[in-house]
C-alpha atoms as a PDB file:
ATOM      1  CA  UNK A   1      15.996 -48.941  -4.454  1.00  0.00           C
ATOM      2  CA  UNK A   2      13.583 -51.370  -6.352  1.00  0.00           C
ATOM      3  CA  UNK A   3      12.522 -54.035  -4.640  1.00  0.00           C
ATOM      4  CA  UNK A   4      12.989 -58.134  -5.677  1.00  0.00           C
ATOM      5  CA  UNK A   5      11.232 -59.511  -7.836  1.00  0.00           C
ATOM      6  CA  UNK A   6       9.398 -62.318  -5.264  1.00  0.00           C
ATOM      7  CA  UNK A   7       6.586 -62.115  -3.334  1.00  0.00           C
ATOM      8  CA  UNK A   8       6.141 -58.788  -1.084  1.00  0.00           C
ATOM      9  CA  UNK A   9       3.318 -57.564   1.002  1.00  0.00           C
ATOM     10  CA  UNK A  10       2.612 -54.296   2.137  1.00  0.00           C
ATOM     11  CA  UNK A  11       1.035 -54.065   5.583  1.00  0.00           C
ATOM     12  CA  UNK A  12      -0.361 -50.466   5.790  1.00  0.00           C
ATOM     13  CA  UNK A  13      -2.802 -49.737   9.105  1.00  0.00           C
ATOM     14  CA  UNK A  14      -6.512 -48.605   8.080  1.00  0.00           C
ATOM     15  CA  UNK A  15      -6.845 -46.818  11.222  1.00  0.00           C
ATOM     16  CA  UNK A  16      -3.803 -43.984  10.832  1.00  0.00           C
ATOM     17  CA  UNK A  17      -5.509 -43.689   6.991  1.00  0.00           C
ATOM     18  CA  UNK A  18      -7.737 -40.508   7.014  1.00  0.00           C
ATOM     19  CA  UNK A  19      -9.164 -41.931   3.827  1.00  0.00           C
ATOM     20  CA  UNK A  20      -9.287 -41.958  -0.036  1.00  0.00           C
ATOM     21  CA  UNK A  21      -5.577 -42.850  -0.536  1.00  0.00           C
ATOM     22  CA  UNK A  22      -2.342 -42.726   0.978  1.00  0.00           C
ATOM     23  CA  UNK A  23       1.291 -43.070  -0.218  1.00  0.00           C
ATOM     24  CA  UNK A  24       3.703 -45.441   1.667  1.00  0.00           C
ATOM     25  CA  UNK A  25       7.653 -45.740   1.605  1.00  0.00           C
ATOM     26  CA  UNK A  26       9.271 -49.000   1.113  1.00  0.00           C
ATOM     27  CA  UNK A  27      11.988 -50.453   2.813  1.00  0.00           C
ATOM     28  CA  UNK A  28      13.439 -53.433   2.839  1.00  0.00           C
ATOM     29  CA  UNK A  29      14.830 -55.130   6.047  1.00  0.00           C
ATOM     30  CA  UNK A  30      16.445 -58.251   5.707  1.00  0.00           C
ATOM     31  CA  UNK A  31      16.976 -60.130   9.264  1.00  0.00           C
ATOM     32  CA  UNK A  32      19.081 -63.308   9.250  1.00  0.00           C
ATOM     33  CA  UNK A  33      21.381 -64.482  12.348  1.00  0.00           C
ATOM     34  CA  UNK A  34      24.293 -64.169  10.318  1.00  0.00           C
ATOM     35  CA  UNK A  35      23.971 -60.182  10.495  1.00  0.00           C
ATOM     36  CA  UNK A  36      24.343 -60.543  14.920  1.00  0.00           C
ATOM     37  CA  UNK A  37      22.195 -61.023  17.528  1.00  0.00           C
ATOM     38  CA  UNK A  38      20.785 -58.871  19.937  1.00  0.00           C
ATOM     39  CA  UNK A  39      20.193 -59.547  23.842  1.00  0.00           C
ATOM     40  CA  UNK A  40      17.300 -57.514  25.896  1.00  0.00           C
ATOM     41  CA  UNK A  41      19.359 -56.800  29.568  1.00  0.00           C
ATOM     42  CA  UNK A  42      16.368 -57.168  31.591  1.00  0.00           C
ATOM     43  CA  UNK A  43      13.806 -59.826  32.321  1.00  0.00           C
ATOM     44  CA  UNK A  44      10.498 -59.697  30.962  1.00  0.00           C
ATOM     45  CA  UNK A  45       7.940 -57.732  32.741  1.00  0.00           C
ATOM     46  CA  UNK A  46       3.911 -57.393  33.307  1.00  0.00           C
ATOM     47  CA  UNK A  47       3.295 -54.144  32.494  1.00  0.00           C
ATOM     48  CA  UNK A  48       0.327 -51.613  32.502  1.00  0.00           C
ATOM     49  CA  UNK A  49      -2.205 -51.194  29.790  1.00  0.00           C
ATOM     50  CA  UNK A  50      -0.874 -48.113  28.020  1.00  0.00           C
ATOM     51  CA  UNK A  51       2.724 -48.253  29.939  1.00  0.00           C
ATOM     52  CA  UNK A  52       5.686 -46.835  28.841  1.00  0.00           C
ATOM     53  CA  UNK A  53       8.925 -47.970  29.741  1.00  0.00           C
ATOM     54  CA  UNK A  54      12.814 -48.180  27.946  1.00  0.00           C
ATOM     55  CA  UNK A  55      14.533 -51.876  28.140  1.00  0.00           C
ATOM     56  CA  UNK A  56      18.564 -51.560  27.220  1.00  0.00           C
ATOM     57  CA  UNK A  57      20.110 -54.278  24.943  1.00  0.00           C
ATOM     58  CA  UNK A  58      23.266 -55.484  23.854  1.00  0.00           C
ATOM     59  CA  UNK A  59      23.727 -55.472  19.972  1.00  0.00           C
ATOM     60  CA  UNK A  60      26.617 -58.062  18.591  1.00  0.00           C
ATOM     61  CA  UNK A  61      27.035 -58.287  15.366  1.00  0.00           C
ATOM     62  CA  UNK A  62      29.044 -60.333  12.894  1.00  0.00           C
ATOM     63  CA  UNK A  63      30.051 -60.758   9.726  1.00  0.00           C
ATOM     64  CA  UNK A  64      29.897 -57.781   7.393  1.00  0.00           C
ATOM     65  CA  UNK A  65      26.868 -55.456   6.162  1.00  0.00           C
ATOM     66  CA  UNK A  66      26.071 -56.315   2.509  1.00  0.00           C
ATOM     67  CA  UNK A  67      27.284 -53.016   0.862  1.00  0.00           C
ATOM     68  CA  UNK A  68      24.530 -50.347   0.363  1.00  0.00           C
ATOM     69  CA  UNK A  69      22.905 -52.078   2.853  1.00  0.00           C
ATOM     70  CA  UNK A  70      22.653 -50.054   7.162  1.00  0.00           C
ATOM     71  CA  UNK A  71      22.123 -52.126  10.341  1.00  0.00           C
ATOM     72  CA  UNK A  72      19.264 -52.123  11.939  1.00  0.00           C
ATOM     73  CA  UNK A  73      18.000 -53.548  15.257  1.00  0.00           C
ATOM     74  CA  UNK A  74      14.335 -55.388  14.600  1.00  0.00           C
ATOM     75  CA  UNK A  75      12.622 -55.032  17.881  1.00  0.00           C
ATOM     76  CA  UNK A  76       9.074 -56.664  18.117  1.00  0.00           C
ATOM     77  CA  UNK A  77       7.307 -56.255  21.664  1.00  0.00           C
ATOM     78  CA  UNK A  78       5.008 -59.407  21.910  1.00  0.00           C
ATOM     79  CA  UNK A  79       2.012 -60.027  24.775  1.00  0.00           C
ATOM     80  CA  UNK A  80       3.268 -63.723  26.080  1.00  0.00           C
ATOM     81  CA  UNK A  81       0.092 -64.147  27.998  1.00  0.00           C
ATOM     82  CA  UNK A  82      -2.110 -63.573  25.346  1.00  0.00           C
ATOM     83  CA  UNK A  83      -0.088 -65.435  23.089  1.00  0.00           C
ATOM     84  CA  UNK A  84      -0.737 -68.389  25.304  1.00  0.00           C
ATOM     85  CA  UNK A  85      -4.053 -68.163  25.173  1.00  0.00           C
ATOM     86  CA  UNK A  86      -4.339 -67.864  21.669  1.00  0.00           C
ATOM     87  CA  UNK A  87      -1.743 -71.123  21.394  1.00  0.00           C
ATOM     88  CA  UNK A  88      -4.210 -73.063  23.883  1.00  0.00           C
ATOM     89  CA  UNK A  89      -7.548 -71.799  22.356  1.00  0.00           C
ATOM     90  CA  UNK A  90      -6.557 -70.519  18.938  1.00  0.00           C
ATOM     91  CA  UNK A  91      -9.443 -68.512  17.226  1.00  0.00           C
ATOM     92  CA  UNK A  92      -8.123 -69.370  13.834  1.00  0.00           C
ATOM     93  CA  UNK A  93      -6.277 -71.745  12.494  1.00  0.00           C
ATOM     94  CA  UNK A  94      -4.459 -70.599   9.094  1.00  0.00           C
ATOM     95  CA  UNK A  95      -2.718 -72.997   6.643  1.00  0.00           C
ATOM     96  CA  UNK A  96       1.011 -71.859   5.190  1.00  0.00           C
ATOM     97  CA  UNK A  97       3.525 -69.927   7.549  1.00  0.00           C
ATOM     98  CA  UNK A  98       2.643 -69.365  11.307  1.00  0.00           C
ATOM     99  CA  UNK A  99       1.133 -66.638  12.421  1.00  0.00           C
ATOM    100  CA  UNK A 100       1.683 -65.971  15.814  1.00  0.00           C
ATOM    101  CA  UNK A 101       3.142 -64.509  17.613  1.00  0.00           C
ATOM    102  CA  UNK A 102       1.988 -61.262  16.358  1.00  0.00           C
ATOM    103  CA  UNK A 103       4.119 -58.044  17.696  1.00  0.00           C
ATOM    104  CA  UNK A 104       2.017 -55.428  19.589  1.00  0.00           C
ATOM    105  CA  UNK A 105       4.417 -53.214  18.120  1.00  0.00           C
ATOM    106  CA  UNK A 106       7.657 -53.623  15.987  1.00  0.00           C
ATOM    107  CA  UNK A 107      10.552 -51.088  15.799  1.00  0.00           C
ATOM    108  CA  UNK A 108      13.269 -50.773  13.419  1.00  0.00           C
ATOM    109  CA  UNK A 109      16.375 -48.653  14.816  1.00  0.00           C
ATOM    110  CA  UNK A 110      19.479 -47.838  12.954  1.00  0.00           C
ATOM    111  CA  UNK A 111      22.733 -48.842  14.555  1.00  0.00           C
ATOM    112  CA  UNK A 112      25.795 -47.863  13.395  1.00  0.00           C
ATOM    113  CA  UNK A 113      28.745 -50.305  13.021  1.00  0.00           C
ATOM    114  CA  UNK A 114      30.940 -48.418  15.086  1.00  0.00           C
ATOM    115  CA  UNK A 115      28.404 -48.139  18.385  1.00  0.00           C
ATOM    116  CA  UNK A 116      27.525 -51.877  17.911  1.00  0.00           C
ATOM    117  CA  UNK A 117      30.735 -53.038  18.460  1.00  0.00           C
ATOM    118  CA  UNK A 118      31.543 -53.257  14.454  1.00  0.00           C
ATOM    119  CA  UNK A 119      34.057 -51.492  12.291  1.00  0.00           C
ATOM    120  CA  UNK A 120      33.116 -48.107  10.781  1.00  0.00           C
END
């Protein structure tokens, strides 16, 4: 697929780069609340440096897919503390969209219509 012509970026981490060059794959996710919602079961928890731990949520969707297009789940785990710090004593202060909070981590998971409560 070729992407839109618009503005993109490519966020590629310099730290899982072994150097010289590397290839990426695109793909696109488009988020937007008429696609469904999704609800994390549990409340949020302090956890561990380096923890590991599985949360269960409930996926509803609505409306239909675009064709050629899958559903995903867009799951970003974000540090509330330290983005509360940052909000009270912000180290930078950047003009254009916001940029906080920023995700420790973000995970895309397929879901397929019929296991999210859709039709296949």
């Amino acid at each position: 697929m070729t992407p839109r012509p618009g503005k993109w970026k490519a966020v590629i981490d310099p730290a899982r780069v072994p150097g010289g060059t590397t290839g990426f794959t695109y793909t696109e996710v488009m988020t937007h609340p008429a696609y469904g919602t999704a609800t994390v079961d549990t409340t949020p928890t302090v956890r561990a440096t380096g923890a590991r731990w599985t949360e269960r949520a409930t996926v509803h969707t609505a409306g239909a897919v675009p064709t050629g297009r899958e559903l995903v789940l867009v799951v970003d785990v974000v540090d509330r503390r330290s983005e509360r710090d940052e909000t009270a004593h912000p180290l930078a202060a950047f003009g254009g969209a916001p940029y906080r909070p920023v995700p420790v981590v973000t995970a895309v998971v397929p879901i397929s219509a019929k296991s999210a409560g859709g039709h296949p």
